[in-house]
Structure formats: C-alpha cells, structure tokens
C-alpha atoms as a PDB file:
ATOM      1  CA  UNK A   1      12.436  20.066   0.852  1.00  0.00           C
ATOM      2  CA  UNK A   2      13.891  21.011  -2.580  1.00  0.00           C
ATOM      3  CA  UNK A   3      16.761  18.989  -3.498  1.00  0.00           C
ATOM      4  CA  UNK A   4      19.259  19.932  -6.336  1.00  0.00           C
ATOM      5  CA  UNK A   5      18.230  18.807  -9.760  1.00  0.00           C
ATOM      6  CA  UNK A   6      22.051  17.564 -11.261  1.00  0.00           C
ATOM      7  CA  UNK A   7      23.280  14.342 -10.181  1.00  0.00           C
ATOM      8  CA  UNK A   8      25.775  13.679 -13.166  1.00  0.00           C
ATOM      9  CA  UNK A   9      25.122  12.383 -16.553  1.00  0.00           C
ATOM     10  CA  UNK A  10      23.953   8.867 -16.353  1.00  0.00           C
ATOM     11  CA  UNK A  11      27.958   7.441 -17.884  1.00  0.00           C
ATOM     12  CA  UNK A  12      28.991   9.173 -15.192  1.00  0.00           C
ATOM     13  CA  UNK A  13      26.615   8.039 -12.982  1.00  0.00           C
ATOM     14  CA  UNK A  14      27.140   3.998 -14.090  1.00  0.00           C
ATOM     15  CA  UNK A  15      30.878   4.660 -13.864  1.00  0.00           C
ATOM     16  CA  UNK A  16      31.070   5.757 -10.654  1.00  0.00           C
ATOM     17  CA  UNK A  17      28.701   3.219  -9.420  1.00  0.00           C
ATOM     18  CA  UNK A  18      30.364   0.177 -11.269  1.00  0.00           C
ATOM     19  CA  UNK A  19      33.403   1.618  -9.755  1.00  0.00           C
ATOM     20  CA  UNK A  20      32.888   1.373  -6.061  1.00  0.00           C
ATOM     21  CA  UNK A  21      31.021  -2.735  -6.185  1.00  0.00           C
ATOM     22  CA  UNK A  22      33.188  -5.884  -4.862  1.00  0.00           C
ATOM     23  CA  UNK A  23      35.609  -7.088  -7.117  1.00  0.00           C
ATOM     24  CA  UNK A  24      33.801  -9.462  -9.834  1.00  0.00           C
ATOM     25  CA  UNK A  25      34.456 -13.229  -9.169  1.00  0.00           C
ATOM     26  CA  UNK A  26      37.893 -14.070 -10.888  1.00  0.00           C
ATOM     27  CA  UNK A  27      36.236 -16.326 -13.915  1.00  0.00           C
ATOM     28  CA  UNK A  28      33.242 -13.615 -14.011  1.00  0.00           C
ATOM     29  CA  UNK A  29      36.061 -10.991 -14.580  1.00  0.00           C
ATOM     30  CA  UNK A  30      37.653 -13.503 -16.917  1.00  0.00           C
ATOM     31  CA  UNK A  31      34.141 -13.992 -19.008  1.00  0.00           C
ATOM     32  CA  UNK A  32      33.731 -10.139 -19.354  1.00  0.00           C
ATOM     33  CA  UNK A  33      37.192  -9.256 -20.445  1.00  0.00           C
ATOM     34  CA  UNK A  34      37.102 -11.909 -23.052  1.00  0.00           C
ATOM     35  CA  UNK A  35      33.737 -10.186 -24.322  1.00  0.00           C
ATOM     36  CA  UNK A  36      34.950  -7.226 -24.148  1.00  0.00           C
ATOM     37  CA  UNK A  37      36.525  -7.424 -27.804  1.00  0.00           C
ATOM     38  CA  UNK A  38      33.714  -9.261 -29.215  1.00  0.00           C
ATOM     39  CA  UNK A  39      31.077  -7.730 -31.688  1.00  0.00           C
ATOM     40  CA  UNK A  40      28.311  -8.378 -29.859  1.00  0.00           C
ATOM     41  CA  UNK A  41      29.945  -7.924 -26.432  1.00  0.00           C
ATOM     42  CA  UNK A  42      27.925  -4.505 -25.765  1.00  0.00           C
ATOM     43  CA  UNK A  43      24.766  -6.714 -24.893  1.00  0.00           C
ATOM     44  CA  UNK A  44      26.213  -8.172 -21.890  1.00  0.00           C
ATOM     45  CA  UNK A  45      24.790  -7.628 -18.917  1.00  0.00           C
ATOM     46  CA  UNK A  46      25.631  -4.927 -16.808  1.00  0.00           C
ATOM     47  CA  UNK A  47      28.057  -6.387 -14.090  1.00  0.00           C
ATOM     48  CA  UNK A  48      25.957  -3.710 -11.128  1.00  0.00           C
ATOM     49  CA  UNK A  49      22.431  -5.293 -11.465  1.00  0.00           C
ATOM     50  CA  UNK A  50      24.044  -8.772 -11.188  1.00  0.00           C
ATOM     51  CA  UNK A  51      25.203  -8.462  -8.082  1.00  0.00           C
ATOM     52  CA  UNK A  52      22.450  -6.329  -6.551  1.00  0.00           C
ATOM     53  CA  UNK A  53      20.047  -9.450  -7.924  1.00  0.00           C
ATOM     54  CA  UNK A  54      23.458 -11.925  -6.459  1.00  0.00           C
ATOM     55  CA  UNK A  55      23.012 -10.892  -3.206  1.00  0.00           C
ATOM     56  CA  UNK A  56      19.413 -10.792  -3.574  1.00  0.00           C
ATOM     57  CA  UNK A  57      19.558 -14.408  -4.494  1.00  0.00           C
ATOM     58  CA  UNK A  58      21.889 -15.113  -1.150  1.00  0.00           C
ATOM     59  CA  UNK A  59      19.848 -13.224   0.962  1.00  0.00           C
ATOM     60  CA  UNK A  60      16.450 -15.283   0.130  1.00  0.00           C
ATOM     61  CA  UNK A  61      18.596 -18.344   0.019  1.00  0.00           C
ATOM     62  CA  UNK A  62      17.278 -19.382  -3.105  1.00  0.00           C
ATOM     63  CA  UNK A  63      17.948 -22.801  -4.771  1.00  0.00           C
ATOM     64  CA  UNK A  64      15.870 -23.242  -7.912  1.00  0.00           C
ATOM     65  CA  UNK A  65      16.679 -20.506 -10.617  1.00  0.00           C
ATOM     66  CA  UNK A  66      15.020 -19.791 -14.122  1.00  0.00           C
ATOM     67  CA  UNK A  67      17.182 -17.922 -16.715  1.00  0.00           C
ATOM     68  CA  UNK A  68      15.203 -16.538 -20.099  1.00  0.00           C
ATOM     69  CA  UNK A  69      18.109 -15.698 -22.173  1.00  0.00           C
ATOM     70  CA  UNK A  70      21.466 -16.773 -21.573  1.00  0.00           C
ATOM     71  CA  UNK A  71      24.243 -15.414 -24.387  1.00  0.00           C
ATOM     72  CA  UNK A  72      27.732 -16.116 -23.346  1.00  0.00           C
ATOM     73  CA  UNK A  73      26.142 -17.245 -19.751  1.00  0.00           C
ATOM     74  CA  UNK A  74      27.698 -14.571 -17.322  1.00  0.00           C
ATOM     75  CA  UNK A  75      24.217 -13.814 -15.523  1.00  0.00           C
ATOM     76  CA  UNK A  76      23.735 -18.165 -15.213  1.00  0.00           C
ATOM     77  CA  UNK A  77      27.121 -18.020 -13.609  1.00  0.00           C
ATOM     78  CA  UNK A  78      26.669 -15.231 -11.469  1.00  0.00           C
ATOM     79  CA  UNK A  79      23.416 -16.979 -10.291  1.00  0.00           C
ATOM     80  CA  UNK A  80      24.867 -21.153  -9.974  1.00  0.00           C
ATOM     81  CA  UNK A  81      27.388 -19.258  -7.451  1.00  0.00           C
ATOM     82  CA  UNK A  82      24.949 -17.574  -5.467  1.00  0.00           C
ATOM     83  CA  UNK A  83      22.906 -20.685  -4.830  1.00  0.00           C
ATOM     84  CA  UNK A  84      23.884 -23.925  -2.559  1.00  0.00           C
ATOM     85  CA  UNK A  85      26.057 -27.038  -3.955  1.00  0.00           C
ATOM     86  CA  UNK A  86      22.434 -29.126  -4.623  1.00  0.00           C
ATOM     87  CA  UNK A  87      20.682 -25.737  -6.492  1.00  0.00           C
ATOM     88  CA  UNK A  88      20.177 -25.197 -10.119  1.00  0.00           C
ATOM     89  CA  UNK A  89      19.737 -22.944 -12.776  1.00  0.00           C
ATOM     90  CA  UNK A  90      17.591 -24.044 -15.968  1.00  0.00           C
ATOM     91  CA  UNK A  91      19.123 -21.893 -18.156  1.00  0.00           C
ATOM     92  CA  UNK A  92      16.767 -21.143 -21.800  1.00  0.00           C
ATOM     93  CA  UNK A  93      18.064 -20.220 -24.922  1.00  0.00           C
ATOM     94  CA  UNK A  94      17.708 -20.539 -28.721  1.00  0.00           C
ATOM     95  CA  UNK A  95      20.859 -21.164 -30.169  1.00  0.00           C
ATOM     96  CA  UNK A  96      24.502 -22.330 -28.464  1.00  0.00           C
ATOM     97  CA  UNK A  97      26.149 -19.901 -30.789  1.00  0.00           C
ATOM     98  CA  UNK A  98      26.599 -17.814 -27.541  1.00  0.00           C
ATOM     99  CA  UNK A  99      25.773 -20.006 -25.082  1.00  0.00           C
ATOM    100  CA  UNK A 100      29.288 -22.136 -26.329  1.00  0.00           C
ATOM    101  CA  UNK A 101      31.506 -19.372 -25.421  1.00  0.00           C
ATOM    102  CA  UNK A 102      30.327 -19.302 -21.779  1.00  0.00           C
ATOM    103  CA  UNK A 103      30.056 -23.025 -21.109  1.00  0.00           C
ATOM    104  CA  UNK A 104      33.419 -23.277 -20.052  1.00  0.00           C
ATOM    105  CA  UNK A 105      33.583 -20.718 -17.368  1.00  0.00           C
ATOM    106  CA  UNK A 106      30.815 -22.231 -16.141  1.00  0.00           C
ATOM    107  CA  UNK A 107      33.368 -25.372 -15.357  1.00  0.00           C
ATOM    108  CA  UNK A 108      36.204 -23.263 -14.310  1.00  0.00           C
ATOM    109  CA  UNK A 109      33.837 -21.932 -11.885  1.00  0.00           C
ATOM    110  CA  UNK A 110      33.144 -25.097 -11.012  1.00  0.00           C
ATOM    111  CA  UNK A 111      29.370 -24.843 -11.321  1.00  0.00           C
ATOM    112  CA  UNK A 112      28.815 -26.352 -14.286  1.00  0.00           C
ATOM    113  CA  UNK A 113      26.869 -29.268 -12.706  1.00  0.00           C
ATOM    114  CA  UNK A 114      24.139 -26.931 -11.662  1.00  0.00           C
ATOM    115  CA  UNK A 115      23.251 -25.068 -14.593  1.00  0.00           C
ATOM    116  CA  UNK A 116      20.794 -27.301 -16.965  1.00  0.00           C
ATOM    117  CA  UNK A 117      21.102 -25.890 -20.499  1.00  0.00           C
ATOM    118  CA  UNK A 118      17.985 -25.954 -22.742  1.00  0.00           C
ATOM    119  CA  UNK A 119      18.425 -25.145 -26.611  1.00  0.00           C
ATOM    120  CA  UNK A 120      14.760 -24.832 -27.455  1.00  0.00           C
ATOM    121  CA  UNK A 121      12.617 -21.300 -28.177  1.00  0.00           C
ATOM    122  CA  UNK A 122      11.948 -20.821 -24.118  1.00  0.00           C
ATOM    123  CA  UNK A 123       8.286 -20.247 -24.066  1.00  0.00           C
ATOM    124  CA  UNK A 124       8.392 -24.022 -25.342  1.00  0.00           C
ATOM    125  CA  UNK A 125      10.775 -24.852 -22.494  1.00  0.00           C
ATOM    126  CA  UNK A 126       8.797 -22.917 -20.017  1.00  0.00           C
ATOM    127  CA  UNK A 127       5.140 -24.619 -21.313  1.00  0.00           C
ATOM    128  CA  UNK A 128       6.594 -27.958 -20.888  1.00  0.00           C
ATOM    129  CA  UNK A 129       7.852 -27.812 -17.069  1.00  0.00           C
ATOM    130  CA  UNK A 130       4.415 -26.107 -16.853  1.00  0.00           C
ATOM    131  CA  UNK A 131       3.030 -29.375 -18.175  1.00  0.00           C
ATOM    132  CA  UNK A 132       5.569 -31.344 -15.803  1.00  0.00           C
ATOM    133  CA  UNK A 133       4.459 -30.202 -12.731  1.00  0.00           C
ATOM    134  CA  UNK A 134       6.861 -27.983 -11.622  1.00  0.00           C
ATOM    135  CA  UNK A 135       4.180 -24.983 -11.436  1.00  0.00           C
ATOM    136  CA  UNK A 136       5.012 -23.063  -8.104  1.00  0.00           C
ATOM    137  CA  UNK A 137       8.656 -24.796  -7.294  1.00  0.00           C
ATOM    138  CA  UNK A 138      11.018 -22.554  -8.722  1.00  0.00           C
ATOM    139  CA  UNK A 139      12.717 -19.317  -6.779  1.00  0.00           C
ATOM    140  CA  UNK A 140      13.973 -16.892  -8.802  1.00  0.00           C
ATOM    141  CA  UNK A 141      13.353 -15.937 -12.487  1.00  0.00           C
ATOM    142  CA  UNK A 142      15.599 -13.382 -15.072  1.00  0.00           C
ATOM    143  CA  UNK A 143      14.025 -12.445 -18.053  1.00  0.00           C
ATOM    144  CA  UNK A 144      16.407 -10.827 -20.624  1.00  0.00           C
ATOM    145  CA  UNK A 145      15.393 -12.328 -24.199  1.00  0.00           C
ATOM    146  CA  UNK A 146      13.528 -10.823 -27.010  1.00  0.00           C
ATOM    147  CA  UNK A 147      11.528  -8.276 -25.971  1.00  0.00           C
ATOM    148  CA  UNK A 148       8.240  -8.732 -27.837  1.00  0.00           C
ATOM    149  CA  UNK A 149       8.135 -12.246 -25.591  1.00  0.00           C
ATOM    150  CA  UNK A 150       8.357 -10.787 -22.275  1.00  0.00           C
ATOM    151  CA  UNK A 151       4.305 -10.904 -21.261  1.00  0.00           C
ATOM    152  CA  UNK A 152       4.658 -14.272 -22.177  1.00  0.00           C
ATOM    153  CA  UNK A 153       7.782 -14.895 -19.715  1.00  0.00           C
ATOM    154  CA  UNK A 154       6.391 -12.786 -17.441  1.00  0.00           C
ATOM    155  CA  UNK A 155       2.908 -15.345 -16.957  1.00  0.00           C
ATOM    156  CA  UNK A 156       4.856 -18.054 -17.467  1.00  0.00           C
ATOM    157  CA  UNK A 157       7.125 -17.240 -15.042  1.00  0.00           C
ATOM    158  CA  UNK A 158       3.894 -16.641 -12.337  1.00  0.00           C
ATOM    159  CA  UNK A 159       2.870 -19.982 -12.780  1.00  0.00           C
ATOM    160  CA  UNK A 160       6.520 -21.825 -12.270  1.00  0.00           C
ATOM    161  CA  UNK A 161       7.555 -19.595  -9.332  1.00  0.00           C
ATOM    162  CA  UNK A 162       6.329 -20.003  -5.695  1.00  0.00           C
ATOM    163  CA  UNK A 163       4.743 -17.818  -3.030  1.00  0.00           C
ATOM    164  CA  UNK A 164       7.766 -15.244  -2.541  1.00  0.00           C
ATOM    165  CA  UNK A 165       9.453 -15.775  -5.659  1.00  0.00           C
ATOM    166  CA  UNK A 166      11.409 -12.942  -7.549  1.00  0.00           C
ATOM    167  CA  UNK A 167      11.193 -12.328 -11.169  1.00  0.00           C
ATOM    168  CA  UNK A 168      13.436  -9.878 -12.480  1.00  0.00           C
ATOM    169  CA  UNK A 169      13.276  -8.664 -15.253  1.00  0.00           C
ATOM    170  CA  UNK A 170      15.879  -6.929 -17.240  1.00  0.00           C
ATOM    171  CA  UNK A 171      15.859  -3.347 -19.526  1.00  0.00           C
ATOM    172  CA  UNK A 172      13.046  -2.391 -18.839  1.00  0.00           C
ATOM    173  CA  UNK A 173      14.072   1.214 -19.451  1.00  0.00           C
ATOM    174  CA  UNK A 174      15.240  -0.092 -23.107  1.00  0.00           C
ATOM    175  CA  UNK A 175      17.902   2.835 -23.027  1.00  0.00           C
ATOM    176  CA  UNK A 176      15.420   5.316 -22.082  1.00  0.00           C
ATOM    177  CA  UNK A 177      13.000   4.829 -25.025  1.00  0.00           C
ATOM    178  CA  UNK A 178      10.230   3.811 -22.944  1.00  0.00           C
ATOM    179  CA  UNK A 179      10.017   7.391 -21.473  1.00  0.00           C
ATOM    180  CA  UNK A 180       9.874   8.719 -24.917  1.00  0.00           C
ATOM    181  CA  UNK A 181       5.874   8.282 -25.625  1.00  0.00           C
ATOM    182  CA  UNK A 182       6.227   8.762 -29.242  1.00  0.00           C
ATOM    183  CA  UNK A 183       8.629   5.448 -30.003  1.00  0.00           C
ATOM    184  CA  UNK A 184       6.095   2.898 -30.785  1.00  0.00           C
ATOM    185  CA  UNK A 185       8.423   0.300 -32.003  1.00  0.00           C
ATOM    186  CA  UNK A 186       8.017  -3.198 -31.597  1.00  0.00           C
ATOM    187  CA  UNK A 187       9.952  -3.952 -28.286  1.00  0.00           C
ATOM    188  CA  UNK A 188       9.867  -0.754 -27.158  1.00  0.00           C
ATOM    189  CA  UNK A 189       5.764  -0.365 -26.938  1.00  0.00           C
ATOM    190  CA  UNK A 190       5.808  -4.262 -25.567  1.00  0.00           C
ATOM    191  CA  UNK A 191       8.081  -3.117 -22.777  1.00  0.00           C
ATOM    192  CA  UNK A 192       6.138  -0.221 -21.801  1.00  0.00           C
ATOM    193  CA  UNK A 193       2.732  -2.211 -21.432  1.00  0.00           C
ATOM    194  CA  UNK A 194       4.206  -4.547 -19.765  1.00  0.00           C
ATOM    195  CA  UNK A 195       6.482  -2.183 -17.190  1.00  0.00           C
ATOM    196  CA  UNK A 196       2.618  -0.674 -16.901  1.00  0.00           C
ATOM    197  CA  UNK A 197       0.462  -3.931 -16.398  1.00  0.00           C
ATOM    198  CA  UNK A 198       3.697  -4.887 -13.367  1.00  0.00           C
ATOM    199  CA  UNK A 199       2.201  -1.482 -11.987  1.00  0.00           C
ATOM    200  CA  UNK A 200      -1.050  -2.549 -11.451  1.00  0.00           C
ATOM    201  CA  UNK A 201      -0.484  -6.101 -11.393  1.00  0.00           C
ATOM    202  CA  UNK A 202      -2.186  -7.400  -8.244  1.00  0.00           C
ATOM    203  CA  UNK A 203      -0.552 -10.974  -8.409  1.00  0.00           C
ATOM    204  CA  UNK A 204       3.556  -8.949  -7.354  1.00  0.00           C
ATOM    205  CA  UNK A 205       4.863  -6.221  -5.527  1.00  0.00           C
ATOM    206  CA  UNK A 206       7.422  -4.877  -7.527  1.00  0.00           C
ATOM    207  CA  UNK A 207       9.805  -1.915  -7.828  1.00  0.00           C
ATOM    208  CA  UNK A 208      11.688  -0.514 -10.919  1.00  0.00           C
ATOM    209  CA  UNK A 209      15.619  -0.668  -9.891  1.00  0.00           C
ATOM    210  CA  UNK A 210      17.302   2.578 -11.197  1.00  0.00           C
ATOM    211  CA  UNK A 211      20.535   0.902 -12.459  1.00  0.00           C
ATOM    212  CA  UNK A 212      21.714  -0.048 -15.586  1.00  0.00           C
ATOM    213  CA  UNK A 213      19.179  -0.358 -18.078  1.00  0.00           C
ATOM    214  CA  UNK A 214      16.603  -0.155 -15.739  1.00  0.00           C
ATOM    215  CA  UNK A 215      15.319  -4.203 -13.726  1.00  0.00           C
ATOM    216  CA  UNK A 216      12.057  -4.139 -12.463  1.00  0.00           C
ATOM    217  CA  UNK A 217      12.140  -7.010  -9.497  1.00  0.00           C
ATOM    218  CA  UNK A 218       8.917  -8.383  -8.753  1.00  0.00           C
ATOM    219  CA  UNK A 219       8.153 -10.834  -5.777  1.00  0.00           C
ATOM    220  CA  UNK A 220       5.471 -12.899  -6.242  1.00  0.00           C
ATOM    221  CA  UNK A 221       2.488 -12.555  -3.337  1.00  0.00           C
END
C-alpha cells in the first residue's frame, strides 16, 4: 500500500503534537516558563517524551528511578510524581549550578523528599551503588548527560536495573546528525555506535521513539 510521503515539517510536526498532550502539572508548567527566558533554557527537555516516559513509569508502577543528568530538574520532577509516596529518584549530576534552580519546585511539588541529589561526575555515582549492592534493584533509568559517556551509562545502567527495567535514553537522533554518515564528531559518532550496539544488543528489547529528539527505550530482558 503506498502511503503519501509529506507529513509536515518536523516544527510543525512537534507543535502540533505538544499541542494536543494533558496540561503540564502546574509547578512543571511553572519550571518551564521560568526557563523559558534563560540562556541555556533551549536544552530542556522536551515536555512530549516526558510524559510518554510519565505514564510509562505509572503504567509499570515503578518505584526506584535513576536520573543521568539533571539541569534545572524538570525530568526528576516529572518522574518523583509518577512514582508512589515511599519511591525515589537518585538524581546524578556534576555541578548544582542548574540543579539549584530546580530544587525548589521540587518542594512546591511536594516531592522533594524523594529525589536524592548526588553532585559527583555520575559514572562515579553509578560505580559506587554498583559497589553497594544495589546491582539489579532499580526500575527505571534516563540518560541525558554528555554524550561521549553514554556506553558507559548505558552498562552501568544494565547492571543497577532489574529484570524488566527501562532505560531510556534521550537524543539519540542528536538533531538529526546521526543520519548524516559524514558527521564524525565527538558525540555525534558516540551516539550512533551506541543507537547501533542497542540494535543488536541481546541483553534489551528496545525501540527508537520518534518524538522529540529522538528516546530510544530499552527494557531490560
């Protein structure tokens, strides 16, 4: 069966998409229209792939959560209200240059109590609850850090979540540059090998969700 070719430009595409979702939460709306005038506001997550990973989260009834990369900490909020009163998020980051702005949504939310903040390069973080026993406890895992560190999430990540476990992990498409074979820069050829090894990777099932900048959700077998 053919089927016609145009679908819309991908801006039109997101727009249309982003605007036909439930209504944000009210202090999720409030973190993203305070970003919205800051410099670095443009690398905040995409409110659609949230949610879809949200209900995800609901659905599975998760309660342990992994976040690699937290910024202003709208994705850690999104996820500490999608899980029950005694879940958690262990939320990693570098720096709480970001991480400061967000903090106090988190308590408006009134979630704040679940999400464990950990200022430390997250590989580090990761190694060490590794090294604590907590291999094969954990839920749910989103990975949206630096890029040339992803593999390294990625196995990490394996090891802490159990049987059934999601990791998602976020631009994958890197705005389309991983199509384009002859853009061998840094994060962009360390996204591709890895989006390639997922493909092949006996250890998940996983599927590449068209939205945004592209998640690729993989549950752990």
């Amino acid at each position: 069966m053919n089927c016609p070719r145009e679908y819309g430009s991908d801006q039109q595409r997101r727009t249309y998409i982003n605007s036909h979702m439930s209504e944000l939460h009210p202090v999720m709306k409030k973190l993203r229209q305070l970003m919205e005038t800051h410099p670095r506001g443009f690398i905040m997550s995409d409110p659609n792939p949230i949610m879809v990973l949200s209900n995800m989260l609901k659905l599975a009834a998760v309660k342990k959560c992994i976040e690699v990369g937290v910024f202003t900490g709208y994705s850690s909020l999104a996820w500490a209200l999608s899980i029950p009163e005694d879940g958690k998020v262990v939320a990693c980051d570098i720096s709480t240059e970001f991480t400061d702005i967000g903090k106090p949504f988190w308590k408006e939310a009134g979630v704040e109590h679940k999400i464990d903040l950990r200022i430390a390069p997250a590989a580090e973080t990761l190694q060490a609850m590794i090294d604590g026993g907590e291999s094969g406890t954990y839920d749910f895992m989103f990975i949206d850090a630096d890029k040339e560190s992803y593999d390294t999430y990625y196995e990490q990540g394996l090891q802490l979540l159990r049987q059934g476990g999601i990791i998602a992990i976020d631009n994958c498409f890197r705005m389309g540059r991983c199509m384009i074979e002859s853009d061998t820069s840094p994060g962009v050829q360390t996204m591709r090998q890895l989006n390639a090894k997922i493909k092949k990777d006996p250890r998940v099932t996983a599927v590449m969700v068209n939205v945004a900048d592209g998640t690729f959700v993989c549950l752990k077998n």
